[in-house]
Protein backbone atom coordinates (compact mmCIF):
# COMPACT_ATOMS: atom_id res chain seq x y z
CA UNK A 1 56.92 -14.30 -6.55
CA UNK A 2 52.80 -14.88 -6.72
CA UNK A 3 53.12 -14.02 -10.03
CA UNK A 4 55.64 -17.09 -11.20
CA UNK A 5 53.31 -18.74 -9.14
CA UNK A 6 50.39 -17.61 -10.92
CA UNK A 7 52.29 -18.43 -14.46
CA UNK A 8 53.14 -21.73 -12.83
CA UNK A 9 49.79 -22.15 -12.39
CA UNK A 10 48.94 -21.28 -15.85
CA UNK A 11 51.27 -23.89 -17.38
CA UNK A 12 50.35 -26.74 -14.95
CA UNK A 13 46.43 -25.72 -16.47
CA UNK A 14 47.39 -26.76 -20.14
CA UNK A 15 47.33 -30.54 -18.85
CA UNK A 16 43.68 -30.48 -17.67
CA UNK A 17 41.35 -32.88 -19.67
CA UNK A 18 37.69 -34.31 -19.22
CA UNK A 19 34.23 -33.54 -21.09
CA UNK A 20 32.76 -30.12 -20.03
CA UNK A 21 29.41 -30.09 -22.50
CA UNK A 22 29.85 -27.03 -23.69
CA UNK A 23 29.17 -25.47 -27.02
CA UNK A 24 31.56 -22.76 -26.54
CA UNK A 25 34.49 -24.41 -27.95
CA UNK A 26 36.66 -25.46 -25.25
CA UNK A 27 37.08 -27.39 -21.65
CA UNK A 28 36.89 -25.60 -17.97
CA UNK A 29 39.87 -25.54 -15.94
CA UNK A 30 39.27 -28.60 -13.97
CA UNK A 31 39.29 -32.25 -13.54
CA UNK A 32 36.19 -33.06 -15.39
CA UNK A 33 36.95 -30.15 -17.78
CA UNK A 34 37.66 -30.37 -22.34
CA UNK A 35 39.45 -29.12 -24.79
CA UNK A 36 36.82 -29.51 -27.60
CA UNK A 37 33.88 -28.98 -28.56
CA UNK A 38 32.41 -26.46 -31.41
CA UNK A 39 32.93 -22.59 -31.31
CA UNK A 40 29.46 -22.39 -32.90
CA UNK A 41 31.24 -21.27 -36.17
CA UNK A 42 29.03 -23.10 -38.83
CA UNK A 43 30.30 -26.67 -37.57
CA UNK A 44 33.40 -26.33 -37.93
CA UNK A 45 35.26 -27.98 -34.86
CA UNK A 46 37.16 -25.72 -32.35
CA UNK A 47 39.78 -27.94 -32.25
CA UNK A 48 42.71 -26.70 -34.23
CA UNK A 49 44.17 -29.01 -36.75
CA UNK A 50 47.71 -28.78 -36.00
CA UNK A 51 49.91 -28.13 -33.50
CA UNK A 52 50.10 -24.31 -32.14
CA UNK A 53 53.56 -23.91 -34.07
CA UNK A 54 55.37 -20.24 -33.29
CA UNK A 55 52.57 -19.84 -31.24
CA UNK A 56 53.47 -21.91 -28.61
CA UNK A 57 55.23 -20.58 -25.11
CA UNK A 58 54.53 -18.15 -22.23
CA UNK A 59 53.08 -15.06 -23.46
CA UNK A 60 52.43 -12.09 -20.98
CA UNK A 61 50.03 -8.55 -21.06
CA UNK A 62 49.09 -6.32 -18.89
CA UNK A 63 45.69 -5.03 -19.68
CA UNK A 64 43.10 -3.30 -17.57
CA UNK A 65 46.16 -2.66 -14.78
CA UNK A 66 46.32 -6.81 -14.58
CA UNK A 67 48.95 -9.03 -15.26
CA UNK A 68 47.48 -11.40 -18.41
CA UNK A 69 49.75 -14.64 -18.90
CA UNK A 70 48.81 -16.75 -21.49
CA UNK A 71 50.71 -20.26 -22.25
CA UNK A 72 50.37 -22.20 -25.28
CA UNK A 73 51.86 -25.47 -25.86
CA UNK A 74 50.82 -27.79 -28.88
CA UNK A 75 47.11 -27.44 -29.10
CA UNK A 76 46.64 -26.54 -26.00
CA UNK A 77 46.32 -23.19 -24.20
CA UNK A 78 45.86 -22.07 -20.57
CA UNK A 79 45.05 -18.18 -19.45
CA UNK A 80 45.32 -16.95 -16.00
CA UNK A 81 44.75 -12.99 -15.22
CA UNK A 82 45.81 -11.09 -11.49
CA UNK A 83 42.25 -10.82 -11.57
CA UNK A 84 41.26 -14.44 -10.71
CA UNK A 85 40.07 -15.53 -14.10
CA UNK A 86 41.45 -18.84 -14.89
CA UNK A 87 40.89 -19.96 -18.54
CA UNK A 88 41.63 -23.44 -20.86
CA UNK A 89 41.40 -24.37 -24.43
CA UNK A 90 43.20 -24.82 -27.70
CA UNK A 91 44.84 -22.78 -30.00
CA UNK A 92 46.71 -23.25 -33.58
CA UNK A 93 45.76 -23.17 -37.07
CA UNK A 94 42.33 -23.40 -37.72
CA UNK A 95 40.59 -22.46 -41.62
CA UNK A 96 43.53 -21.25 -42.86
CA UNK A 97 43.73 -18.57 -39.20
CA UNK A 98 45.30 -19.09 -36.33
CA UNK A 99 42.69 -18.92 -33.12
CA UNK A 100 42.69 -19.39 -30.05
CA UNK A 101 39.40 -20.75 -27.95
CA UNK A 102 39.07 -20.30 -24.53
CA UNK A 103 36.71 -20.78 -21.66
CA UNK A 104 36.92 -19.88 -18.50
CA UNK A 105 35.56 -21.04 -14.67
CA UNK A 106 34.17 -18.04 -13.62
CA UNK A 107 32.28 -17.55 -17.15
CA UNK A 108 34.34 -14.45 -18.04
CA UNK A 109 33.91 -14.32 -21.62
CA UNK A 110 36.48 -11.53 -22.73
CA UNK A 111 38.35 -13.82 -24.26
CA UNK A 112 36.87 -17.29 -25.60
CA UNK A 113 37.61 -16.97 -28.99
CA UNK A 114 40.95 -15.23 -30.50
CA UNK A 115 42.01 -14.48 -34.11
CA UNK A 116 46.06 -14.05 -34.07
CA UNK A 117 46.99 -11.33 -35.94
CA UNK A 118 50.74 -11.29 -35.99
CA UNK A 119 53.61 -13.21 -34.29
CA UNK A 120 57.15 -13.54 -34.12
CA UNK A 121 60.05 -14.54 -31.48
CA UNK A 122 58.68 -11.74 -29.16
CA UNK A 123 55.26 -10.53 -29.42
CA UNK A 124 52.00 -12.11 -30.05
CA UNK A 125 48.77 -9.90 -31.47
CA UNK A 126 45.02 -11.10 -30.69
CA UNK A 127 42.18 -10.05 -31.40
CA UNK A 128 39.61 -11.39 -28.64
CA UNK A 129 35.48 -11.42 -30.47
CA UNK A 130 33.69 -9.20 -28.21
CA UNK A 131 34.59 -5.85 -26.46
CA UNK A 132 37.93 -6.85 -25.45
CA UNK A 133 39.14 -6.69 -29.17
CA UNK A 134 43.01 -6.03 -29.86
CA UNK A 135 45.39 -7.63 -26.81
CA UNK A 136 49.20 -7.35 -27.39
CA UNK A 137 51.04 -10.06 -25.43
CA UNK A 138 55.12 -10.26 -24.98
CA UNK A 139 57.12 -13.53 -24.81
CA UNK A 140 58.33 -14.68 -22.03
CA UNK A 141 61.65 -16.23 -22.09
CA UNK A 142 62.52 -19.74 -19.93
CA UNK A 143 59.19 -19.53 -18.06
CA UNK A 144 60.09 -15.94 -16.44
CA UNK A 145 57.90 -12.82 -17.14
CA UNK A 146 59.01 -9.76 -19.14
CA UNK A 147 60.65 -6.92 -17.75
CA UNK A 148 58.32 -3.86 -17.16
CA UNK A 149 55.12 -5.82 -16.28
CA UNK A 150 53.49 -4.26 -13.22
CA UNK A 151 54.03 -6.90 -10.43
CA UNK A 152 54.23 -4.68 -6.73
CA UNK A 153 50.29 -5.29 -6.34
CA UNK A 154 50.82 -8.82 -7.03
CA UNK A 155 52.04 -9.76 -3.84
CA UNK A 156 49.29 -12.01 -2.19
């Protein structure tokens, strides 16, 4: 059950607030950490300006071999892989798109700033700027991960 943990984690992230200083659009996950800032995009804020709308819930992926969860409620988002990377920021509609800004504690940057693609009741499509590119993330229903994710590695 790391991996609830892990997601539990995740969600508990999406409350963090603070001023990080950072150009790169949005907070560290801690204490002193934000949710604003620019993405460097002409200006334009990185804060969306509504709410995250059928964006928002528990979203899961398994890419590289690790578990990806990704939870989104309002304007905020929170990103935690198996791997250790730990990741805050906003998401919602944004110049007529729908993005996603991250950034993350250990300075990953595979996924700071996402375009969504698609998404419905049960799957969400990003695409991360970068190398990462196209991620494909499934819903996950009353805070519990979808079936079929690999979770036997997970247990420590």
């Amino acid at each position: 059950m790391a991996l609830a943990a892990g997601l539990a984690g995740a969600l508990a992230l999406t409350g963090c607030g603070g001023d990080s200083g950072s150009d790169s659009g949005a907070g560290a996950a801690s204490p002193s950490a934000s949710a604003s800032g620019t993405a460097g995009t002409g200006g334009d804020s990185s804060t969306p300006s509504t709410a995250a709308g059928k964006l928002e819930g528990s979203w899961a992926a398994t890419t590289g071999g690790k578990v990806v969860a990704l939870v989104i409620t309002g304007k905020q988002a929170g990103l935690f892989t198996t791997g250790g990377t730990v990741c805050s920021g906003t998401a919602g509609d944004e110049a007529g798109m729908q993005m996603i800004h991250l950034k993350c504690t250990d300075g990953n940057k595979d996924r700071t700033t996402g375009m969504v693609d698609s998404v419905n009741g049960t799957t969400l499509k990003v695409t991360w700027s970068g190398k990462l590119g196209k991620e494909s993330y499934t819903k996950a229903e009353g805070g519990q991960l979808p079936s079929g994710l690999p979770t036997a590695s997970l247990g420590s």
